[in-house]
Protein backbone atom coordinates (compact mmCIF):
# COMPACT_ATOMS: atom_id res chain seq x y z
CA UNK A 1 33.89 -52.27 186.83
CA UNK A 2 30.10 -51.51 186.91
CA UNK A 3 28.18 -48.91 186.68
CA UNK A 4 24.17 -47.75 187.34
CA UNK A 5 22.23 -46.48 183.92
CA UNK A 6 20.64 -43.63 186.02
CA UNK A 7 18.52 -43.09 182.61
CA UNK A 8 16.75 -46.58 182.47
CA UNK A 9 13.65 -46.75 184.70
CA UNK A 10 14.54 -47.26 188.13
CA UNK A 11 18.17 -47.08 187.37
CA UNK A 12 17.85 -51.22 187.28
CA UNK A 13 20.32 -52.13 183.87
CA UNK A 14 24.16 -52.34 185.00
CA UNK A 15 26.10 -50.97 182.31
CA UNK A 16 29.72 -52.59 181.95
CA UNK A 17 32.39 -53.14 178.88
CA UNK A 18 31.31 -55.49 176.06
CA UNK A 19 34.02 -57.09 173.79
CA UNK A 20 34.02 -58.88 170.69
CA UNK A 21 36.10 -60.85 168.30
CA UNK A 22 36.41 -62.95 164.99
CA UNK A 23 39.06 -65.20 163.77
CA UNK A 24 38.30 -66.03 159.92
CA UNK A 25 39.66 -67.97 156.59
CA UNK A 26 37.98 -65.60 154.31
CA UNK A 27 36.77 -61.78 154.16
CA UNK A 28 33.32 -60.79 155.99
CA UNK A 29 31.80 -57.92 154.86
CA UNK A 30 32.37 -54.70 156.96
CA UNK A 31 28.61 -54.52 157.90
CA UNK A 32 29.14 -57.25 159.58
CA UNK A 33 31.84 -55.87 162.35
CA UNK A 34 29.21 -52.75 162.46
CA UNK A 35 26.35 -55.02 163.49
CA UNK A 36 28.34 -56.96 165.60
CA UNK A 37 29.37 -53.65 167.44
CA UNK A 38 26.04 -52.26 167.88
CA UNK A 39 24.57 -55.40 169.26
CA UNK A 40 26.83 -54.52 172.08
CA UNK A 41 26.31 -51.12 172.40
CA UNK A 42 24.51 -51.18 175.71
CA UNK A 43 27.18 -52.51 177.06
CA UNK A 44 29.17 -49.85 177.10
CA UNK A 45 28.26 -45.76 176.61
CA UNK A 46 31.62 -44.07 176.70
CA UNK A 47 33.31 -45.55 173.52
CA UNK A 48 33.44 -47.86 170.63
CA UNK A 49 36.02 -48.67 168.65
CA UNK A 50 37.83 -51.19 166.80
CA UNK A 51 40.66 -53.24 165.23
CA UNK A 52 41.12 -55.01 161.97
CA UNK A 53 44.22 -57.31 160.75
CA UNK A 54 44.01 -59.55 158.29
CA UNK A 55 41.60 -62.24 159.35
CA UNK A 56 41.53 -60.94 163.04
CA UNK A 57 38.32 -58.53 164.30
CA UNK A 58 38.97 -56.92 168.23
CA UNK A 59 35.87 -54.75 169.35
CA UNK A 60 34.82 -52.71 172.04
CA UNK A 61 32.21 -50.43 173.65
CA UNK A 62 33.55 -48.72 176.82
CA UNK A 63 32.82 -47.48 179.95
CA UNK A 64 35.28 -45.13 180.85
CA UNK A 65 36.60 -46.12 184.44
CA UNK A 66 39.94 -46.19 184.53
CA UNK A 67 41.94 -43.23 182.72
CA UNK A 68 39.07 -41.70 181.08
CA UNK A 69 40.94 -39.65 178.33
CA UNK A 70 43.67 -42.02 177.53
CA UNK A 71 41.84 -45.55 177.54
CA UNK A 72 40.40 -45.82 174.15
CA UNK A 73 40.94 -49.75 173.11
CA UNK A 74 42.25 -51.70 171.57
CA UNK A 75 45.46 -51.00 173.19
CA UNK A 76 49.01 -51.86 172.23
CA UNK A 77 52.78 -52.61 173.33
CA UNK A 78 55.73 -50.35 171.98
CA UNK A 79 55.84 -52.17 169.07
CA UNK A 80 52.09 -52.49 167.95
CA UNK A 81 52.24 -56.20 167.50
CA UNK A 82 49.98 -57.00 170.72
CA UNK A 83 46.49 -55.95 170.24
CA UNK A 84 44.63 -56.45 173.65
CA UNK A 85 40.98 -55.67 174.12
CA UNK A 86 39.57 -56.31 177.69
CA UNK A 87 36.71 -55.73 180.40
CA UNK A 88 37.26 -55.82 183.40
CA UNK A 89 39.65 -54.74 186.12
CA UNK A 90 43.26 -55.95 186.97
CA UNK A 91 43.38 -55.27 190.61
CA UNK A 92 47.37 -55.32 190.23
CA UNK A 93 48.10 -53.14 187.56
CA UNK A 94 49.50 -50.09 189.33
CA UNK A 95 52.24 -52.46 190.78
CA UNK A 96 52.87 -54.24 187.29
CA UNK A 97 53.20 -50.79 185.83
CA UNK A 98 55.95 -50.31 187.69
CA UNK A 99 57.82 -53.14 187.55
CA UNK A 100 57.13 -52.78 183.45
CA UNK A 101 58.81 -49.57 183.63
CA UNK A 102 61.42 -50.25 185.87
CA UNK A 103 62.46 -53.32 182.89
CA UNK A 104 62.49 -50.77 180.20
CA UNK A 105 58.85 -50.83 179.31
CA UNK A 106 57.14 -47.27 177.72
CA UNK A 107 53.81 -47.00 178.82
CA UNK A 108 51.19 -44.46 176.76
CA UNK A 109 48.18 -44.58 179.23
CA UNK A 110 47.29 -44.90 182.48
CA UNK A 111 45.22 -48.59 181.74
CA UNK A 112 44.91 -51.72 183.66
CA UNK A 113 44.85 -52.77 179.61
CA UNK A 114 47.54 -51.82 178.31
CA UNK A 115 49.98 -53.08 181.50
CA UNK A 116 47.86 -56.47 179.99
CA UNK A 117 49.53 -56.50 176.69
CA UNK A 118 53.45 -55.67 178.01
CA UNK A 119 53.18 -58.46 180.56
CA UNK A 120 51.87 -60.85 178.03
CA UNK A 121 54.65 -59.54 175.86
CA UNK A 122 57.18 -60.64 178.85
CA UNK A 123 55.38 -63.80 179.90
CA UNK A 124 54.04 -65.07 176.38
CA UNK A 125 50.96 -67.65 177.27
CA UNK A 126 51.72 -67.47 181.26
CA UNK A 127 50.74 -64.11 181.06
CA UNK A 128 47.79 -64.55 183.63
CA UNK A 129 49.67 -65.72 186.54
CA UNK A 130 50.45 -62.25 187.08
CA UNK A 131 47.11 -60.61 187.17
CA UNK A 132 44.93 -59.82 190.16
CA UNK A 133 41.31 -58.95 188.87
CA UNK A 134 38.02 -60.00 187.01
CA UNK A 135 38.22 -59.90 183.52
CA UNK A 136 37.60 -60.93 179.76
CA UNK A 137 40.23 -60.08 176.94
CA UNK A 138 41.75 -61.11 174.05
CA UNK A 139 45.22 -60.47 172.64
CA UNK A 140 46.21 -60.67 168.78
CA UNK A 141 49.89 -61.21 168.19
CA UNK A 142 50.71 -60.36 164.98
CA UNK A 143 54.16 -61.52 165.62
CA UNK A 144 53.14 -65.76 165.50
CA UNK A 145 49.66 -64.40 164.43
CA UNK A 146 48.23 -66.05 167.80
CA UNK A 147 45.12 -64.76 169.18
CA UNK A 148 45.27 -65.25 173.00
């Protein structure tokens, strides 16, 4: 999802999520997940946040579209071993949300993200097939330590 920034001169930059990630053998040094965060940060006003395990890095900056309260990422199953970060918009994820629930599923927001991370838990790499929508993400598994 887009969005005008009525504050630049002529309203002409579209503001829109930013995410980043980093797979590594050995330890980077903190600054570097700060920098790497705030070369992003036009990309997205709302929020920033992020997610560290092990030699995994998720990042984010937001714009608050969907559930504005409840959206903060990285999001998570029941379980916390899925990590999903994402922009963009799953088209399909008030459906999915209910079929989640109806197979036992506890979703905490409202998120076209986080009905991302219980279908991948369900579908494992075929997880796309079932989402309608434009979008970047990335998933860390702690489980197999995959990131998707």
């Amino acid at each position: 999802m887009e969005r005008r920034n009525e504050e630049c001169p002529g309203g002409e930059t579209t503001l829109m999520c930013g995410i980043i990630g980093s797979w590594t053998q050995r330890p980077l040094d903190p600054d570097c997940y700060t920098r790497s965060l705030r070369a992003i940060a036009h990309r997205g006003p709302d929020d920033e946040s992020s997610y560290r395990d092990g030699p995994v890095f998720l990042g984010t900056r937001r714009l608050a579209v969907i559930d504005l309260d409840g959206g903060r990422q990285p999001v998570f199953n029941e379980d916390r071993s899925c990590a999903v970060v994402m922009n963009g918009e799953i088209y399909n994820y008030a459906e999915l949300g209910t079929e989640l629930r109806r197979g036992g599923h506890r979703l905490a927001t409202k998120t076209d993200t986080e009905v991302v991370a219980h279908v991948y838990e369900d579908n494992g790499l075929t997880f796309p097939r079932a989402l309608r929508g434009m979008f970047a993400l990335a998933i860390w598994d702690r489980r197999p330590r995959r990131l998707v």
